[in-house]
N, C-alpha and C. Protein backbone atom coordinates (compact mmCIF):
# COMPACT_ATOMS: atom_id res chain seq x y z
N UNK A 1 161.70 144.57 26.46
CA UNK A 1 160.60 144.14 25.64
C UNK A 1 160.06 142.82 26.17
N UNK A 2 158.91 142.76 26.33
CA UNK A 2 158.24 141.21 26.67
C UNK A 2 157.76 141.14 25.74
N UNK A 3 158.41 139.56 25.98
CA UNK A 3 157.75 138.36 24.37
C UNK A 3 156.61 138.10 24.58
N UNK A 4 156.05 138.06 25.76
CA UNK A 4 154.77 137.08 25.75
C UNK A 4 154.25 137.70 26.85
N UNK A 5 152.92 138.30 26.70
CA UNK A 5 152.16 138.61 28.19
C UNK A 5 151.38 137.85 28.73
N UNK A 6 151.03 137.70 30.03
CA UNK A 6 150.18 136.83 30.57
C UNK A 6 149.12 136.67 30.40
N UNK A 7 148.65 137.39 29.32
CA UNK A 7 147.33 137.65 28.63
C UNK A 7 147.25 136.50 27.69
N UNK A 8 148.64 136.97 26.70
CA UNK A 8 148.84 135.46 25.89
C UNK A 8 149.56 134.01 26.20
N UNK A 9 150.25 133.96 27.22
CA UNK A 9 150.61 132.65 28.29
C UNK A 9 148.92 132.16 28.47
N UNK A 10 148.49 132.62 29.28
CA UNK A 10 146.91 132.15 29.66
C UNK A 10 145.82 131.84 28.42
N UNK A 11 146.40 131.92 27.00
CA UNK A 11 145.92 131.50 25.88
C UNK A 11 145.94 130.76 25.31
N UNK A 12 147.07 130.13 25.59
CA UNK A 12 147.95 129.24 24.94
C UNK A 12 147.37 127.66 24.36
N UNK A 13 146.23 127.52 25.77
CA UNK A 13 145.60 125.98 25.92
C UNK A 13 144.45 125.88 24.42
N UNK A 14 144.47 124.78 23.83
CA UNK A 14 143.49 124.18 23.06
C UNK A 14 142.00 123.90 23.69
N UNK A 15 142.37 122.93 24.68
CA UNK A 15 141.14 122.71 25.41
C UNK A 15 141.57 123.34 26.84
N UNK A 16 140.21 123.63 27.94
CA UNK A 16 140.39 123.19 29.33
C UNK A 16 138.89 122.87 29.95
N UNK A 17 139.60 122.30 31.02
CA UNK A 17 137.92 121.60 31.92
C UNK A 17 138.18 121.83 33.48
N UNK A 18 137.40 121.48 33.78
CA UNK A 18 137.44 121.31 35.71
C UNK A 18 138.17 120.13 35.57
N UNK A 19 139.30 119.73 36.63
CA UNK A 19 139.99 118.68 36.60
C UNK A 19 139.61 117.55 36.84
N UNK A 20 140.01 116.40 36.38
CA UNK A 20 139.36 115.03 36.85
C UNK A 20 140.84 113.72 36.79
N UNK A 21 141.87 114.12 37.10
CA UNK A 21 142.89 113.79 37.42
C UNK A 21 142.68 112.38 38.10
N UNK A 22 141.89 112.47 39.06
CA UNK A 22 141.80 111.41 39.77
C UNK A 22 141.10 110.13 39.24
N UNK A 23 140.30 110.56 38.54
CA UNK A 23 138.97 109.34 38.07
C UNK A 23 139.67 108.97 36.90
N UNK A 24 140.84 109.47 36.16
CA UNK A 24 141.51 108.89 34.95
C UNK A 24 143.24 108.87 35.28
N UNK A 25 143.11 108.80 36.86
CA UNK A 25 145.08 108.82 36.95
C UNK A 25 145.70 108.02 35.80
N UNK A 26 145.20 107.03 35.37
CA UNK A 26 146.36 105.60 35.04
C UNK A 26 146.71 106.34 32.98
N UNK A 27 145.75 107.64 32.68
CA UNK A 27 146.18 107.99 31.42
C UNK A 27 147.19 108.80 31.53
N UNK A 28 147.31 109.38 32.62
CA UNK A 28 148.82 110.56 32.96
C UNK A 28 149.89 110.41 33.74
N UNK A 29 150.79 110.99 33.35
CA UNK A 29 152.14 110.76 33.69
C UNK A 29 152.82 112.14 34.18
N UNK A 30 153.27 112.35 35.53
CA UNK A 30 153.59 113.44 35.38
C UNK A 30 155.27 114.07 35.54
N UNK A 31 155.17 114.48 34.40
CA UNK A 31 156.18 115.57 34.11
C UNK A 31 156.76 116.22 35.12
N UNK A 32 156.34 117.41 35.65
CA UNK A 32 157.24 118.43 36.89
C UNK A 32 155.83 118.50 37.57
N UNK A 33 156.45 118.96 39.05
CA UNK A 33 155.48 119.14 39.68
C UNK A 33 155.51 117.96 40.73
N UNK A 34 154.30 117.78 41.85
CA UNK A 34 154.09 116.50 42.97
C UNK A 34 152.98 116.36 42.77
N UNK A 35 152.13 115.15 42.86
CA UNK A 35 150.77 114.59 42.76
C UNK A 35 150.22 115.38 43.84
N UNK A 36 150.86 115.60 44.84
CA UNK A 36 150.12 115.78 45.93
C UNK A 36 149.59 117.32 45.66
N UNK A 37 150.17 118.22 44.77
CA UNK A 37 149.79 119.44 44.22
C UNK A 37 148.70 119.59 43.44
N UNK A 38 148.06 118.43 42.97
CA UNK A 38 147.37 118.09 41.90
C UNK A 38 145.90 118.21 42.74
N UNK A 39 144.74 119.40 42.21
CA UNK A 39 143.91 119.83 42.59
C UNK A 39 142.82 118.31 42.49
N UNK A 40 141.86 118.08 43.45
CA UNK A 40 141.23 117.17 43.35
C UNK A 40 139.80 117.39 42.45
N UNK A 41 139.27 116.26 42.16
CA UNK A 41 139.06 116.14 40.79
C UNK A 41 137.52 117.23 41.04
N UNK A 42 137.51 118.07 39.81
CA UNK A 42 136.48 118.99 40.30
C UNK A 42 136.83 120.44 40.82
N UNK A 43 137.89 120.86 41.32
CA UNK A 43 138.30 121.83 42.74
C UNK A 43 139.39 122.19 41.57
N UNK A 44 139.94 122.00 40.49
CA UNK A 44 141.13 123.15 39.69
C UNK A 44 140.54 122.46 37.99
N UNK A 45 141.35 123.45 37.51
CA UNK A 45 141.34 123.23 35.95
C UNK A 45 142.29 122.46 34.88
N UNK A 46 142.09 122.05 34.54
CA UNK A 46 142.64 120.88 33.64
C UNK A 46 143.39 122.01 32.12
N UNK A 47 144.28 122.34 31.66
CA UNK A 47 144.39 122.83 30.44
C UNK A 47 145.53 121.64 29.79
N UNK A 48 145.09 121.79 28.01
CA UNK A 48 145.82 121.04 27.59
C UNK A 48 146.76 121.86 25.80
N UNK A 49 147.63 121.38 25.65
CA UNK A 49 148.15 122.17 24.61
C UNK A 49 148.87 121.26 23.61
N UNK A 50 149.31 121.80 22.36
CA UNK A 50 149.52 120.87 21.70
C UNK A 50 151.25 120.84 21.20
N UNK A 51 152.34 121.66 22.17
CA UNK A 51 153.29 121.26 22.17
C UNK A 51 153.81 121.36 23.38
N UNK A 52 154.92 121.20 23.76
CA UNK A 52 155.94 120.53 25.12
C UNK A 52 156.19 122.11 25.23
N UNK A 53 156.67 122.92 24.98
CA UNK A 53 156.90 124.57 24.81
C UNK A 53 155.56 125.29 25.23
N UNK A 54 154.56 125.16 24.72
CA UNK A 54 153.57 125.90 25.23
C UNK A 54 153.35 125.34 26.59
N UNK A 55 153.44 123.95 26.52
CA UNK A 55 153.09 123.52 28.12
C UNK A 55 154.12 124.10 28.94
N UNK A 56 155.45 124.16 29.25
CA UNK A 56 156.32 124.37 29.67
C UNK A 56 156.38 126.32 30.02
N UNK A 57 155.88 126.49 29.34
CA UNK A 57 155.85 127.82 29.42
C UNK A 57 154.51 128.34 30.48
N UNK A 58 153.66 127.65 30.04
CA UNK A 58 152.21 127.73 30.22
C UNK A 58 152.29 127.12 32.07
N UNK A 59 153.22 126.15 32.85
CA UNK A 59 153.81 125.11 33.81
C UNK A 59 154.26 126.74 34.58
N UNK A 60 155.35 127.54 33.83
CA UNK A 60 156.21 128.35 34.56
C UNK A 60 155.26 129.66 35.52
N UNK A 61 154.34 129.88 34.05
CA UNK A 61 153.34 131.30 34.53
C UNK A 61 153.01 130.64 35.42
N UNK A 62 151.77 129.74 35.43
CA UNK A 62 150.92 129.08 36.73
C UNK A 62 151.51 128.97 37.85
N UNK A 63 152.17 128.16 37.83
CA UNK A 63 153.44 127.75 38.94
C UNK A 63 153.30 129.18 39.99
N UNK A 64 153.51 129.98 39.33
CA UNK A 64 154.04 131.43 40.44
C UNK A 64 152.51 131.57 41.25
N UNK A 65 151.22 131.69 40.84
CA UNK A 65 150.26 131.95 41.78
C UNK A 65 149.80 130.65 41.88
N UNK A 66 149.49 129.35 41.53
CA UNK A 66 148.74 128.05 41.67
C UNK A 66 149.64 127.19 42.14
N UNK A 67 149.25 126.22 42.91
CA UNK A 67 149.96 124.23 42.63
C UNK A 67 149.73 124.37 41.45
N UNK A 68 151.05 123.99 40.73
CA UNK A 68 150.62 123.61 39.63
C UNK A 68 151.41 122.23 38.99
N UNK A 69 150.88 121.64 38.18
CA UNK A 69 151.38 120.50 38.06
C UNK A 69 151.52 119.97 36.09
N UNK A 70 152.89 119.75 35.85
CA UNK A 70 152.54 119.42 34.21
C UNK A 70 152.55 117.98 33.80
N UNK A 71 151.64 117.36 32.99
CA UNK A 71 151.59 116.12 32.95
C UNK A 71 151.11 115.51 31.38
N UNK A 72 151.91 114.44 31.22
CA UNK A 72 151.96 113.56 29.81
C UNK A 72 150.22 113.12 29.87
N UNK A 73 149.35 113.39 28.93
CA UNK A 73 148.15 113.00 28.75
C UNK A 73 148.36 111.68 27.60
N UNK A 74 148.48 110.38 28.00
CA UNK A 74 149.20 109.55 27.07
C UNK A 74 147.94 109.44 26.26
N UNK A 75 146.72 109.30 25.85
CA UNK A 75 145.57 109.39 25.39
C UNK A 75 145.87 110.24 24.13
N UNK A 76 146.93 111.23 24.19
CA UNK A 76 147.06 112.43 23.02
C UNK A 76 145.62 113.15 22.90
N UNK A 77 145.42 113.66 23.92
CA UNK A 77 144.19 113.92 23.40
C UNK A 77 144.03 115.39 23.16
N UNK A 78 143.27 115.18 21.70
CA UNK A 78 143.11 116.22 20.59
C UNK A 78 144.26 116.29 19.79
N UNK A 79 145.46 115.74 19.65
CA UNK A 79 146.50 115.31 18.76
C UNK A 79 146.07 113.90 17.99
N UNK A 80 146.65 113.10 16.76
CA UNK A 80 147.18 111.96 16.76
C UNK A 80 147.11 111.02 17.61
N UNK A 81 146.77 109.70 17.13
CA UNK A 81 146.20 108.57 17.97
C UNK A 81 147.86 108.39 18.21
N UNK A 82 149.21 108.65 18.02
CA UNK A 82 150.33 107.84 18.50
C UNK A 82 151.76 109.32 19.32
N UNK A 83 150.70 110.34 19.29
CA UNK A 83 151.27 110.80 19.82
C UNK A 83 150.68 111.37 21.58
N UNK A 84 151.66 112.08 22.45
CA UNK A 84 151.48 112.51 23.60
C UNK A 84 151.16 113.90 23.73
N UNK A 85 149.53 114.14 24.39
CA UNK A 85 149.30 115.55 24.94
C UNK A 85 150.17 116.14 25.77
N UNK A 86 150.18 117.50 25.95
CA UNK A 86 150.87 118.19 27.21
C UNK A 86 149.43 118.77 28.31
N UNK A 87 149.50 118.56 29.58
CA UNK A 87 148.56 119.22 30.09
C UNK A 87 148.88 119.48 31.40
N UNK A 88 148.62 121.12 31.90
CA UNK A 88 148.82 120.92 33.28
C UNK A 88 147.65 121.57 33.90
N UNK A 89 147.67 120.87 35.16
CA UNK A 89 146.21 121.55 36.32
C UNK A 89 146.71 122.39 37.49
N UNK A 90 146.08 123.11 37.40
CA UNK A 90 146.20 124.03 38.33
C UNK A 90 144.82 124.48 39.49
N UNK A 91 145.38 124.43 41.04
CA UNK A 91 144.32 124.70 41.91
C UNK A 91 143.80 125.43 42.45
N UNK A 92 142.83 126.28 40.90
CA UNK A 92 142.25 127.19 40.49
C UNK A 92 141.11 126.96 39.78
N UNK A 93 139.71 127.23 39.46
CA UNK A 93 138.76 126.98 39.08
C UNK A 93 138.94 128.49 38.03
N UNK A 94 139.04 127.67 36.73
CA UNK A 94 139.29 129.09 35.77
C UNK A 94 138.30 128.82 34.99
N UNK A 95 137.32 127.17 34.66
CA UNK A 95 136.18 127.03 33.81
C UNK A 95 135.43 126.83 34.59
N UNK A 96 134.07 126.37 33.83
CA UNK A 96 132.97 126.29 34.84
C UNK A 96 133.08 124.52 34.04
């Protein structure tokens, strides 16, 4: 039985954008993954989620076909002003 299809893994995100990693490095922190994997700003997609589990999960699918990279959005953004987003990019253009 599968728990989760890649239909719903690839759902998981609240927001996503074209990445811009670079023009806001100093708000992220990253989690797993190498910077140097980290699609340049424009060239992959940015997704963000609103627990450590969806990201983590959401880190594992990508991972297998993308660079992919998971990272602390300290900004929280779309959470609570005192808490931490989850977000990872991948170097893949999945929005416009």
């Amino acid at each position: 039985m599968e728990l989760l299809t890649a239909k719903d893994i690839e759902g998981l995100h609240h927001t996503s954008s074209r990445s811009f990693y670079y023009s806001q490095q100093d708000r992220y922190e990253i989690w797993k993954g190498k910077e140097s994997d980290i699609a340049r700003d424009g060239r992959g997609t940015a997704m963000w989620y609103e627990t450590q589990l969806e990201a983590l999960i959401s880190y594992n699918h990508y991972r297998k076909k993308y660079k992919t990279v998971l990272l602390g959005d300290l900004t929280g953004f779309g959470l609570a002003d005192d808490m931490v987003s989850h977000c990872i990019i991948i170097n893949k253009k999945l929005v416009v």
